[in-house]
Structure formats: structure tokens, C-alpha cells
C-alpha atoms as a PDB file:
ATOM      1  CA  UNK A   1       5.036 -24.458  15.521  1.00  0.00           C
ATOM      2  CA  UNK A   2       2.725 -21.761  13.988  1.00  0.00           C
ATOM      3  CA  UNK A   3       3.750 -18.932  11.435  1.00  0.00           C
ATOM      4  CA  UNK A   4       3.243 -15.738  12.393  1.00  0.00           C
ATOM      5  CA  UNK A   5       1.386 -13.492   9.765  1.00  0.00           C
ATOM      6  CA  UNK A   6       1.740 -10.143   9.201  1.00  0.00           C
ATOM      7  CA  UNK A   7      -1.885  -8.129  10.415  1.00  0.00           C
ATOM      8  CA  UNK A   8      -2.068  -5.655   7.187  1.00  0.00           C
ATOM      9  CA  UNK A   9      -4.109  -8.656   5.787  1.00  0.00           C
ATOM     10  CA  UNK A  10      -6.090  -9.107   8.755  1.00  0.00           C
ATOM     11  CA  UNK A  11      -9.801  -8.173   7.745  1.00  0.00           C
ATOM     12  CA  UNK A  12     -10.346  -4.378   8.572  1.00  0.00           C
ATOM     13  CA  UNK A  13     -13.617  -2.422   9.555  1.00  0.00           C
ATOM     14  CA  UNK A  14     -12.460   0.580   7.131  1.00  0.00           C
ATOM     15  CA  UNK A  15     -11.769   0.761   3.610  1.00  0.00           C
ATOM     16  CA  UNK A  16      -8.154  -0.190   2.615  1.00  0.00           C
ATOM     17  CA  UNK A  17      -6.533   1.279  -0.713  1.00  0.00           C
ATOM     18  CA  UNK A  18      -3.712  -0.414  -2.729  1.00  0.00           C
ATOM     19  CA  UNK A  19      -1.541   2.414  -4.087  1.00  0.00           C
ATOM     20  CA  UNK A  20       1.355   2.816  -6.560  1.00  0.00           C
ATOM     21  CA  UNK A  21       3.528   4.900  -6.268  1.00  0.00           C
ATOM     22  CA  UNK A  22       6.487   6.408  -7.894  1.00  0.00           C
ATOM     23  CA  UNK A  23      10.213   6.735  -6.046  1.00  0.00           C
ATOM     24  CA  UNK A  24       8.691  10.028  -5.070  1.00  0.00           C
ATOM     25  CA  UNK A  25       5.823   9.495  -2.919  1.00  0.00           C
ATOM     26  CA  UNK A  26       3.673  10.636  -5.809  1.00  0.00           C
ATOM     27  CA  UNK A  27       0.402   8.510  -6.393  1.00  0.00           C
ATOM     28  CA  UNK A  28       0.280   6.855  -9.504  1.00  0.00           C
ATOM     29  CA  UNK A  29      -2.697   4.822  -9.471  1.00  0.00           C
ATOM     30  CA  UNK A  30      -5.167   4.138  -6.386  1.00  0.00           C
ATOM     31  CA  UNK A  31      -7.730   1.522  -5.570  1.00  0.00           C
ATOM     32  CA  UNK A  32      -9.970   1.865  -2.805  1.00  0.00           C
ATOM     33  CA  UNK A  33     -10.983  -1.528  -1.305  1.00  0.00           C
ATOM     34  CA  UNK A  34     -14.467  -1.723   1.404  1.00  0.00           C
ATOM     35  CA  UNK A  35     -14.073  -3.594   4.624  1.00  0.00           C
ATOM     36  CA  UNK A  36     -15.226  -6.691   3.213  1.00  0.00           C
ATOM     37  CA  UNK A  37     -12.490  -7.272   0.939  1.00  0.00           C
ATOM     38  CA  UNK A  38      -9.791 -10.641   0.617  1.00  0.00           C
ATOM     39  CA  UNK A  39      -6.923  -7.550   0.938  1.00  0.00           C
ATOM     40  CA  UNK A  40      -4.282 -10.200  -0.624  1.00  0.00           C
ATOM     41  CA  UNK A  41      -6.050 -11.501  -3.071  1.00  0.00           C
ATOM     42  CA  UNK A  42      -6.738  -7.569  -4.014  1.00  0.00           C
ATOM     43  CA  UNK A  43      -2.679  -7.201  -3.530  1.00  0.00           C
ATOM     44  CA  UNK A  44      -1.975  -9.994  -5.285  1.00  0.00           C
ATOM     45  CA  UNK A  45      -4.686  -9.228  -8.231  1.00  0.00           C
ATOM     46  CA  UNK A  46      -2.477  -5.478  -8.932  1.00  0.00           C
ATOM     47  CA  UNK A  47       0.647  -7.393  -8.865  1.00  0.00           C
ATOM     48  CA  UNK A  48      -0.880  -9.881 -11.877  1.00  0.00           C
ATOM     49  CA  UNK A  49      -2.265  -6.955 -13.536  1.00  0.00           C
ATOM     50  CA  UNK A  50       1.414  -5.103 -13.555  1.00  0.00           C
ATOM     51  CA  UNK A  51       3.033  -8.216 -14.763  1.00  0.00           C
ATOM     52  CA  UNK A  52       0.534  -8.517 -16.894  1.00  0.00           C
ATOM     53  CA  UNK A  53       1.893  -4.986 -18.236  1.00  0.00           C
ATOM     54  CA  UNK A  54       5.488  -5.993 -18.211  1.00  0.00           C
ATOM     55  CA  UNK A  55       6.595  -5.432 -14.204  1.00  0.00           C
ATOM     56  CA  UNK A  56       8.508  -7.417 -12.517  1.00  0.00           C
ATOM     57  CA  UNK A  57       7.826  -7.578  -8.723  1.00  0.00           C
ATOM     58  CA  UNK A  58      11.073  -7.820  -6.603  1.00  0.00           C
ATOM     59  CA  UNK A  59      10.111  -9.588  -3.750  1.00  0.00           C
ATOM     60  CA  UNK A  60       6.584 -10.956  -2.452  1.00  0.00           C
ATOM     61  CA  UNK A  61       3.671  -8.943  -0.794  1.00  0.00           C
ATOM     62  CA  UNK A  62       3.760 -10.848   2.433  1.00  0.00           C
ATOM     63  CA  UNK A  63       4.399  -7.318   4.661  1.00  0.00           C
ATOM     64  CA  UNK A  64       1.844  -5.479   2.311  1.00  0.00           C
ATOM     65  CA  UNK A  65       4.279  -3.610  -0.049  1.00  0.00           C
ATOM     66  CA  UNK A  66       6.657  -4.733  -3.259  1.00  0.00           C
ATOM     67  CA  UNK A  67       9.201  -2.970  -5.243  1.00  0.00           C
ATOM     68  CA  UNK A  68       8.071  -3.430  -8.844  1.00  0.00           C
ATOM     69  CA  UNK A  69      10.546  -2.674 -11.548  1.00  0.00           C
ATOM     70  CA  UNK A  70      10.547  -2.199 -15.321  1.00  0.00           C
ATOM     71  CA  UNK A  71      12.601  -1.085 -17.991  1.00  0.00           C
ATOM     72  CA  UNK A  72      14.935   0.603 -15.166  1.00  0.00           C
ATOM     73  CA  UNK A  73      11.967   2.351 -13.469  1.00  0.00           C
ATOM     74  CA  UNK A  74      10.877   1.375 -10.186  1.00  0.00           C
ATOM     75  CA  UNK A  75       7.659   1.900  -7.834  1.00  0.00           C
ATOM     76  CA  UNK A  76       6.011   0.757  -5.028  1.00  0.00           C
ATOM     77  CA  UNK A  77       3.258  -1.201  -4.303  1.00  0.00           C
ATOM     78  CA  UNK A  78       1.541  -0.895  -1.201  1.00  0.00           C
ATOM     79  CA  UNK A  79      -1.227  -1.580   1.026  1.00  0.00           C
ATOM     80  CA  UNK A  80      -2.626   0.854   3.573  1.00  0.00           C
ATOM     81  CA  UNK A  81      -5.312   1.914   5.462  1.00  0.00           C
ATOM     82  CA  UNK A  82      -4.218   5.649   4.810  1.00  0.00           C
ATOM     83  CA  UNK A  83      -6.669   7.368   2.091  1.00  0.00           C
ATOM     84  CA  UNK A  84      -3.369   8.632  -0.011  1.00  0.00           C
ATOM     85  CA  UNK A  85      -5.204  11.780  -1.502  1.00  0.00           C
ATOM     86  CA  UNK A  86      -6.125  12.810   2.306  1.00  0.00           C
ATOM     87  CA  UNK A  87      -4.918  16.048   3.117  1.00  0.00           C
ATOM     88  CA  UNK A  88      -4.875  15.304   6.791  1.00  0.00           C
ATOM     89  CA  UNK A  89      -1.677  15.238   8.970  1.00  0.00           C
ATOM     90  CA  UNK A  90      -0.072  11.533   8.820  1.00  0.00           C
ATOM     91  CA  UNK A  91       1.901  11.584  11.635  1.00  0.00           C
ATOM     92  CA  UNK A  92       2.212  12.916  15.027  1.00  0.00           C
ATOM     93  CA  UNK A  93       4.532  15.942  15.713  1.00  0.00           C
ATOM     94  CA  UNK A  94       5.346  17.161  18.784  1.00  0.00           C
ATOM     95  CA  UNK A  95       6.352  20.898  16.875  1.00  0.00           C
ATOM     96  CA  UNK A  96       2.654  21.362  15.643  1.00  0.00           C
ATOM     97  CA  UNK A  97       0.679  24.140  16.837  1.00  0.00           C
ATOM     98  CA  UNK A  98      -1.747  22.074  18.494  1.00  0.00           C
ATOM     99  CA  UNK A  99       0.661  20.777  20.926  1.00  0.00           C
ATOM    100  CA  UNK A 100       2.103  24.200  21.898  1.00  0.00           C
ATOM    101  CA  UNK A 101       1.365  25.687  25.541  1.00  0.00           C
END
């Protein structure tokens, strides 16, 4: 019986970025990561270097993203293939301007 893995470590063909960010959707810290990249060893790397810093991560990365807590603060760890400092739409809406007759 095989184990089915999640695909946001699947190797990409377009720059990935491992973000933190706070409990509101504010970017703390952002690494951009080129198509080549091992994208779990670069998730698990962030999570060693928070530890590292006293987080504690609350679950594991396997789906790309981990709650990390300290000292009663939480963020969010996360892998994506969505620049987080692009200004562009992120999803579709079928009230935008562009889809009006």
C-alpha cells in the first residue's frame, strides 16, 4: 500500500517562498526559494531556525504550513507558490469589474 504525499513539495518550475506570518495575514519574514530547491528541507530548515529562537511548532509541515507558538504568540508558517508582497488579485471573483457585461 503506498502513502499518498501531499504535492506542495512536489518540485515546481517557479520560485516558491516560505512565509511567516502573524494571526493577521501580515508578513513577517519571507524567503524566496528558485525552482530547484528541496522545498521541505527549506520548510523544515525555518522550522529549526524558529526553534532555534525559542518556537515551538504545533504540528508537522507535512501539508506545507505549521502553527508555531511562543510565549503565548502564535504565527504561521507556510509554503506557497504565491509571491506574498504581490499586489495582484489572489482569487477569482465573480463581482470584479472584469467579469461584468
Amino acid at each position: 500500500m503506498s502513502c499518498y504525499t501531499f504535492s506542495c513539495y512536489n518540485a515546481a518550475f517557479t520560485p516558491r517562498y516560505v512565509v511567516l506570518w502573524d494571526l493577521q495575514w501580515q508578513v513577517i519574514d519571507c524567503e524566496r526559494l528558485e525552482s530547484a530547491t528541496d522545498l521541505s528541507g527549506a520548510m523544515e530548515a525555518s522550522i529549526e531556525l524558529l526553534e532555534d529562537d525559542g518556537w515551538r511548532a504545533e504540528a508537522t509541515p507535512e501539508y506545507g504550513f505549521v502553527f508555531v507558538h511562543k510565549s503565548g504568540e502564535r504565527r504561521l508558517l507556510m509554503l506557497t507558490p504565491r509571491d506574498p508582497h504581490s499586489t495582484a488579485a489572489q482569487s477569482f471573483s465573480p463581482f470584479s469589474p472584469e467579469m461584468r457585461p
